[in-house]
Each structure stands twice: as structure tokens, then as C-alpha cells.
Protein backbone atom coordinates (compact mmCIF):
# COMPACT_ATOMS: atom_id res chain seq x y z
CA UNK A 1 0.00 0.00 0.00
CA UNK A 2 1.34 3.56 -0.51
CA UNK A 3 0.18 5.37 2.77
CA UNK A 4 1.83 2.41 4.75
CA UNK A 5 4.20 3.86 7.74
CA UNK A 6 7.96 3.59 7.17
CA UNK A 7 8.87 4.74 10.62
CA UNK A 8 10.64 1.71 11.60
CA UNK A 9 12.35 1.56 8.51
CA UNK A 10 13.51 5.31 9.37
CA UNK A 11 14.76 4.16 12.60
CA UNK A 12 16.65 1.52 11.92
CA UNK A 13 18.02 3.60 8.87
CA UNK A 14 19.41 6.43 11.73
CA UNK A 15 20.11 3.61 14.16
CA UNK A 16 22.95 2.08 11.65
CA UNK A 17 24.12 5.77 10.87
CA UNK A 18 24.00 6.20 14.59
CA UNK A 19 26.44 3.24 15.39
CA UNK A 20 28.57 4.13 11.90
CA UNK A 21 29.77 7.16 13.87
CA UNK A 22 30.13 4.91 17.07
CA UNK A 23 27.54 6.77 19.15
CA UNK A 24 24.22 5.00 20.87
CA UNK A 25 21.42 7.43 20.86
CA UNK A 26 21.36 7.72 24.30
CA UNK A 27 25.30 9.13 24.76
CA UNK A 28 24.50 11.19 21.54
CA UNK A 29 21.58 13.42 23.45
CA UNK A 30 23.38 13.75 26.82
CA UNK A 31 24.34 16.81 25.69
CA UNK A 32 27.55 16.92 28.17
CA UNK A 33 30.36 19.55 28.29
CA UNK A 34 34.20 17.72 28.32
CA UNK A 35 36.51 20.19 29.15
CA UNK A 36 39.47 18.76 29.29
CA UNK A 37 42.42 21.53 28.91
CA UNK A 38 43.27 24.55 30.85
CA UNK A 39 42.62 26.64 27.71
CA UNK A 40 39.20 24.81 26.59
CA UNK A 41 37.98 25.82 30.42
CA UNK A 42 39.08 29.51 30.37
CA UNK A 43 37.49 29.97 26.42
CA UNK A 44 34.32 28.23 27.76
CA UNK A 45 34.12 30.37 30.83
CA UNK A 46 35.00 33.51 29.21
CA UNK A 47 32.08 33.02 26.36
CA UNK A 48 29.65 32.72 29.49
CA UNK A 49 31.10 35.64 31.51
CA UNK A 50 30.84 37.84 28.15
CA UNK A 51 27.66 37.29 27.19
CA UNK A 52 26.50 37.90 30.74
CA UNK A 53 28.46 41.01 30.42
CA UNK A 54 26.96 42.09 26.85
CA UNK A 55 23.55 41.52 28.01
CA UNK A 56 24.08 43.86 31.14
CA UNK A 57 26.05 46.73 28.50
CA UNK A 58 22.16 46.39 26.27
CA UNK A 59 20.26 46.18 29.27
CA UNK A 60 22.06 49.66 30.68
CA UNK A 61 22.30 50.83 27.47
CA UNK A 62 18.02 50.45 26.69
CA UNK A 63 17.84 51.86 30.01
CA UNK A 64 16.33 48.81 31.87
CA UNK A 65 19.01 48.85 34.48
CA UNK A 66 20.21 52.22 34.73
């Protein structure tokens, strides 16, 4: 039939691209942050501290804070 479901055959389709890569679904949607090196830490936490810093400059700026 035409308007038969191919979800399974989907699945298994991502499944085998999933385990190609060598990654199980579930350890590919953790979503976890290695920082390994001195220098991976300090880039990391200096992207969060500027942002936080940007969004203070706009907020003062617009005149929400100040």
C-alpha cells in the first residue's frame, strides 16, 4: 500500500548511521560539556562571563538597568 508507515524503517536507517559514527542514541543526546584543557575551560568560561556582560552593556544601554 502507498500510505503504509515507514517509521521503523527510518529508525533503523538512523540507528545504523548512529552506530557508523560509534555513538548509541542515548550518549548522543546527553548533551555533556568535556573540558578537558586549561585553555578549553578559560574559552568556555570567558564566552559565558561575556555574554553575561553584553547583556548587562544592552540592558544599561536600553535603560532597563540604569
Amino acid at each position: 500500500m502507498p500510505n503504509e508507515c515507514n517509521c521503523h524503517q527510518r529508525r533503523v536507517h538512523f540507528e545504523r548511521t548512529d552506530a557508523a559514527r560509534g555513538l548509541s542514541r542515548r550518549k548522543a543526546r546527553q548533551g555533556e560539556i568535556i573540558l578537558k584543557t586549561k585553555w578549553s575551560r578559560a574559552i568556555f568560561f570567558a564566552g559565558l562571563f561575556g555574554g553575561i556582560v553584553l547583556m548587562a552593556a544592552v540592558a544599561i544601554y536600553l535603560g532597563i538597568f540604569g
